[in-house]
C-alpha atoms as a PDB file:
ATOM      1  CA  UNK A   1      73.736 -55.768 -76.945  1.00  0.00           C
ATOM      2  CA  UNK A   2      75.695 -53.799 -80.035  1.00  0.00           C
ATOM      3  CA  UNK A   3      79.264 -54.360 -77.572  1.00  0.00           C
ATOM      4  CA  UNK A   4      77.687 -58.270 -77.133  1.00  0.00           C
ATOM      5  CA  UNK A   5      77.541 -58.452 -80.466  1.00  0.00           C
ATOM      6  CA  UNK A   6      81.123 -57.200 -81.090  1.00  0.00           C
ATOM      7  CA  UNK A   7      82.501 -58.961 -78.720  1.00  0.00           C
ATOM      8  CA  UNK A   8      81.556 -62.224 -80.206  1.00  0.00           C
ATOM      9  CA  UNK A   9      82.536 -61.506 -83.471  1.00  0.00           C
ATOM     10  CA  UNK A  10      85.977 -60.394 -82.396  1.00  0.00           C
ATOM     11  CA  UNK A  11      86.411 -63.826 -80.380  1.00  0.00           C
ATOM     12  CA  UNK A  12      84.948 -65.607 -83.664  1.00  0.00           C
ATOM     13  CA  UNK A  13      87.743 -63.598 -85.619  1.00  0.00           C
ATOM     14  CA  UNK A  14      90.373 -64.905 -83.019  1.00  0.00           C
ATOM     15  CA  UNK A  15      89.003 -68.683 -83.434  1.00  0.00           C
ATOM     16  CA  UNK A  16      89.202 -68.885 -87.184  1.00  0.00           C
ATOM     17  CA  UNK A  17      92.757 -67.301 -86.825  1.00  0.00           C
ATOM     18  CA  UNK A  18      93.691 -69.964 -84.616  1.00  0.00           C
ATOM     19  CA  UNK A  19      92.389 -72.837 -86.627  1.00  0.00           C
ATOM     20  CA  UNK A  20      93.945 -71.376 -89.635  1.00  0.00           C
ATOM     21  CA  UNK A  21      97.288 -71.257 -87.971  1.00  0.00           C
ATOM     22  CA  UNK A  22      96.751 -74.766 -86.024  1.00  0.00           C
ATOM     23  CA  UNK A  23      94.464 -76.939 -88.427  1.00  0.00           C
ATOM     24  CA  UNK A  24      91.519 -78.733 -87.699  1.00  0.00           C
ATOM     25  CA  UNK A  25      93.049 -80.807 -85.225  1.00  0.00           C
ATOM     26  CA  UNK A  26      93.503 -78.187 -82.674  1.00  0.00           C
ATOM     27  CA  UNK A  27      90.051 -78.626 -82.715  1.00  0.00           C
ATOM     28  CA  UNK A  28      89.847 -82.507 -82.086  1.00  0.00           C
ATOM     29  CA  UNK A  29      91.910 -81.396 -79.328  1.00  0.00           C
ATOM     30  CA  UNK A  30      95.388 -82.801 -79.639  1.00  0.00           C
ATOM     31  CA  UNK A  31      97.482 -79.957 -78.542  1.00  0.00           C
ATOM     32  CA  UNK A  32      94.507 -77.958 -77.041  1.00  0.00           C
ATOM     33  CA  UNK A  33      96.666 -77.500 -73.861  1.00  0.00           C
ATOM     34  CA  UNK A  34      99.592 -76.650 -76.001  1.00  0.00           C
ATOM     35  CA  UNK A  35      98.018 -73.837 -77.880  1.00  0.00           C
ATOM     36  CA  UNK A  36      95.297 -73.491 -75.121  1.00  0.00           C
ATOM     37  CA  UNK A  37      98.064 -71.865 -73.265  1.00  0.00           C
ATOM     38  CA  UNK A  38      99.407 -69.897 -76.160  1.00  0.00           C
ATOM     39  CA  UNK A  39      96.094 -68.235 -76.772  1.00  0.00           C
ATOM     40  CA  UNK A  40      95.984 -67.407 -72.754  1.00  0.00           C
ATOM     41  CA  UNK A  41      99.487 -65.989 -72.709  1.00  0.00           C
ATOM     42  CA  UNK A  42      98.370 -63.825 -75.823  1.00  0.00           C
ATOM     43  CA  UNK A  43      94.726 -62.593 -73.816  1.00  0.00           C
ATOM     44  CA  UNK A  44      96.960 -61.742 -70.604  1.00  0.00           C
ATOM     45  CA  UNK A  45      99.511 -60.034 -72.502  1.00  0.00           C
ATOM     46  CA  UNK A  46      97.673 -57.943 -74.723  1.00  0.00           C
ATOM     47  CA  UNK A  47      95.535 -57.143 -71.354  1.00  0.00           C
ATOM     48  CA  UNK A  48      98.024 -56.510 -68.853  1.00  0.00           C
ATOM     49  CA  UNK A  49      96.893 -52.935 -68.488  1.00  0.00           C
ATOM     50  CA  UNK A  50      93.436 -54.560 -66.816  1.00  0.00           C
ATOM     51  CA  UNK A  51      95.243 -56.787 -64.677  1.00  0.00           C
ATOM     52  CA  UNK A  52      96.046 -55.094 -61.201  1.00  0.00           C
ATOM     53  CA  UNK A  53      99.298 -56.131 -59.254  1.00  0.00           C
ATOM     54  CA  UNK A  54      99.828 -57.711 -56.834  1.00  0.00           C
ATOM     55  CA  UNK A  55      96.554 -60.395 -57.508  1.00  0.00           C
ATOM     56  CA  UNK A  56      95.563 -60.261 -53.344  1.00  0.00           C
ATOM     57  CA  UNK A  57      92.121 -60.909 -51.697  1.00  0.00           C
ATOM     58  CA  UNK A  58      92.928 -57.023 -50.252  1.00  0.00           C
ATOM     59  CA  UNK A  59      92.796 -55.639 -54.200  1.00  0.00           C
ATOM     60  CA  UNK A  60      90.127 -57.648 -54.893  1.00  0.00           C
ATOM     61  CA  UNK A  61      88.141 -55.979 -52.131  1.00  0.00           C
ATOM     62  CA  UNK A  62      89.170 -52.653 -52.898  1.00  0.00           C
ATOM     63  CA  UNK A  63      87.921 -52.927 -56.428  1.00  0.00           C
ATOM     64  CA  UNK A  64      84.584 -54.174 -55.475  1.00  0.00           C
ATOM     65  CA  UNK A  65      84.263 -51.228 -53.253  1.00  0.00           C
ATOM     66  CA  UNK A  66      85.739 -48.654 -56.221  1.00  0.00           C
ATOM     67  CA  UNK A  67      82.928 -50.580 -58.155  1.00  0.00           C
ATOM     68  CA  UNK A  68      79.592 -50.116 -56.041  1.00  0.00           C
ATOM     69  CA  UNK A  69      80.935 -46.450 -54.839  1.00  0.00           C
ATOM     70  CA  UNK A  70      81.338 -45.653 -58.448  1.00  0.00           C
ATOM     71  CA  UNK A  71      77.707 -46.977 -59.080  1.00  0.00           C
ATOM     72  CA  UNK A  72      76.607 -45.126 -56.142  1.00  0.00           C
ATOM     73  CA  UNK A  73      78.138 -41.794 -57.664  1.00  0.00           C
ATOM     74  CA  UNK A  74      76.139 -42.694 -60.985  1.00  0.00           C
ATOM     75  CA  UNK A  75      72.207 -42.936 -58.855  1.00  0.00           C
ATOM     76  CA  UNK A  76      71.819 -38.960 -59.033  1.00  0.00           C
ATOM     77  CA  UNK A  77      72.213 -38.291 -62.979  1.00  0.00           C
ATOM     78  CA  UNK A  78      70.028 -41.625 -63.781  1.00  0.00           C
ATOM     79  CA  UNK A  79      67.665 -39.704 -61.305  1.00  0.00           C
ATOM     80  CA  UNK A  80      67.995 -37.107 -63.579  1.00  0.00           C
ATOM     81  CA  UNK A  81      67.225 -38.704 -66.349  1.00  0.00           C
ATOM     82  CA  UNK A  82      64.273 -40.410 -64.894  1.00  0.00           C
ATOM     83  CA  UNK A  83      62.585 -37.565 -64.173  1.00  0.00           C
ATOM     84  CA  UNK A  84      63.371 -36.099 -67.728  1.00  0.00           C
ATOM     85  CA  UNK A  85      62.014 -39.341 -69.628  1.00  0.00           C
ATOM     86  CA  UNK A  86      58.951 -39.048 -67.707  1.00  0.00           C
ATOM     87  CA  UNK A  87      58.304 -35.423 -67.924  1.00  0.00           C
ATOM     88  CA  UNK A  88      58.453 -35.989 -71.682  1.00  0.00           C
ATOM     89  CA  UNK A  89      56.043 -38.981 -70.893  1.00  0.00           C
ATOM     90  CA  UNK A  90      53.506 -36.471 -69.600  1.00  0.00           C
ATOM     91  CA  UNK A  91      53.708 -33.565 -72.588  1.00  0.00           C
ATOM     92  CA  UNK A  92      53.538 -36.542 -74.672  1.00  0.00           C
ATOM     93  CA  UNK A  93      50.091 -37.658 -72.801  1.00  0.00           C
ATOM     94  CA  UNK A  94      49.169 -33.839 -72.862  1.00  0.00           C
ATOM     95  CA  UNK A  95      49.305 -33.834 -76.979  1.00  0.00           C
ATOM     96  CA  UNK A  96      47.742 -36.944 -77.541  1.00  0.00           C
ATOM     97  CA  UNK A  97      45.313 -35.116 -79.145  1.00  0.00           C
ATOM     98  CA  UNK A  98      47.743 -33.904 -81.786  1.00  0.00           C
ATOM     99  CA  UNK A  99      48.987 -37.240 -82.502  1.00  0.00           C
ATOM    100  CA  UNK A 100      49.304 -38.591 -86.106  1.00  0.00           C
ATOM    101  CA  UNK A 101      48.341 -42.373 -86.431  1.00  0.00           C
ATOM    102  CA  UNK A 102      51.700 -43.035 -88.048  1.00  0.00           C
ATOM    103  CA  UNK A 103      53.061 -41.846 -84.541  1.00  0.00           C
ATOM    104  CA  UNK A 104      50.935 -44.330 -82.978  1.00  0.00           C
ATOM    105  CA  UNK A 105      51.371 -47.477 -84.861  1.00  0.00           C
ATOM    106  CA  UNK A 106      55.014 -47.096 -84.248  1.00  0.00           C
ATOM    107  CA  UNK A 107      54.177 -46.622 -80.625  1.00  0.00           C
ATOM    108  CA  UNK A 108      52.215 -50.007 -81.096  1.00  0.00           C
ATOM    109  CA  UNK A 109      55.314 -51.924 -82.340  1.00  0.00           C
ATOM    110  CA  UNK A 110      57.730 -50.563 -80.178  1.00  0.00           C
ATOM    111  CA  UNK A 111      55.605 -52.037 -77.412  1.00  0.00           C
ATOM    112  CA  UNK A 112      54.609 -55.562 -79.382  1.00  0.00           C
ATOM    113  CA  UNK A 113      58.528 -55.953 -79.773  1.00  0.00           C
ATOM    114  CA  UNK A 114      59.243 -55.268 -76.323  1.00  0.00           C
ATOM    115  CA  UNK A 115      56.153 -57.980 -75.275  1.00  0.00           C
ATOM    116  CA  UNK A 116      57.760 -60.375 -77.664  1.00  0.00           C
ATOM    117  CA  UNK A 117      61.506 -59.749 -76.720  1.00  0.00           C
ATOM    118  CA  UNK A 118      60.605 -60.337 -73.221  1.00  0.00           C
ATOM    119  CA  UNK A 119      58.666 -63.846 -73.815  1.00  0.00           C
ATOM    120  CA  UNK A 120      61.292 -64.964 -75.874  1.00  0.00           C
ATOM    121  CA  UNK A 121      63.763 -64.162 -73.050  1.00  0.00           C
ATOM    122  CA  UNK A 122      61.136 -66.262 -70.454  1.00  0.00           C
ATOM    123  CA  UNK A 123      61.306 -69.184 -73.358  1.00  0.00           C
ATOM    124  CA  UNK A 124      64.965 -69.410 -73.625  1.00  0.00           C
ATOM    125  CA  UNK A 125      65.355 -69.148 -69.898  1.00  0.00           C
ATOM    126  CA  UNK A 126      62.858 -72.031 -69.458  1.00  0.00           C
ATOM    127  CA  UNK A 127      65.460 -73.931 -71.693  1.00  0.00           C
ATOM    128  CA  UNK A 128      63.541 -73.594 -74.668  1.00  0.00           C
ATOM    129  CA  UNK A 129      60.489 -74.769 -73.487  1.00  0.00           C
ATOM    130  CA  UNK A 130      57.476 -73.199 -74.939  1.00  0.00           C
ATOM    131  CA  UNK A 131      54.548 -75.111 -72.834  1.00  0.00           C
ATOM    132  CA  UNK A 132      52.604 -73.862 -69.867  1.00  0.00           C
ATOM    133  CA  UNK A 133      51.558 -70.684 -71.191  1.00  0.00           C
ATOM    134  CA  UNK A 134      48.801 -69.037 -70.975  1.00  0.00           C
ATOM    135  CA  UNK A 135      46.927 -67.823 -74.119  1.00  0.00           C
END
């Protein structure tokens, strides 16, 4: 979310240069295909490192295959770190007993913020529609 989040603001950064250097009527869209294809020449130059000659369906494959073989090579230490995450799950649920109620309320929010996160991802996927739920 943090590399979302920076993401955005970098492209934000780019758009305010742009209108500073163009004026508002880049944005009313009189030369947006003049400077439309400035700003793309800029991205694939400053890129170029990403891009992966020659462009053919055959490279295209082979990356997708680099991609899911790479995942692939990833399953066993997620494995890992399953297991781990619940093995600290169960001495958690071993030492309940010990546990201080300041632990648990922030238990109790952690998991209130992940209910709420999750229905407002259901809203905003139902286009913002907050009917036909049931309370």
């Amino acid at each position: 979310m943090t590399s979302k989040l920076f993401q955005f603001r970098t492209k934000a950064c780019e758009a305010s240069k742009l209108m500073a250097k163009y004026g508002s009527d880049y944005w009313k869209g009189m030369d947006l295909a003049k400077h439309g294809s400035d700003y793309y020449k800029q991205l694939l130059e400053k890129n170029k490192h990403y891009i992966q000659e020659p462009p053919t369906v055959e490279q295209c494959n082979l990356l997708v295959k680099q991609l899911r073989y790479t995942r692939l090579a990833s399953v066993p230490a997620r494995y890992e770190a399953l297991w781990k995450e619940f093995n600290q799950v169960k001495q958690f649920l071993k030492k309940r007993k010990e546990l201080k109620v300041q632990d648990a309320g922030i238990a109790t929010l952690f998991g209130l913020e992940c209910f709420l996160l999750f229905k407002a991802g259901e809203i905003i996927g139902r286009g913002g529609i907050i009917t036909g739920y049931h309370v």
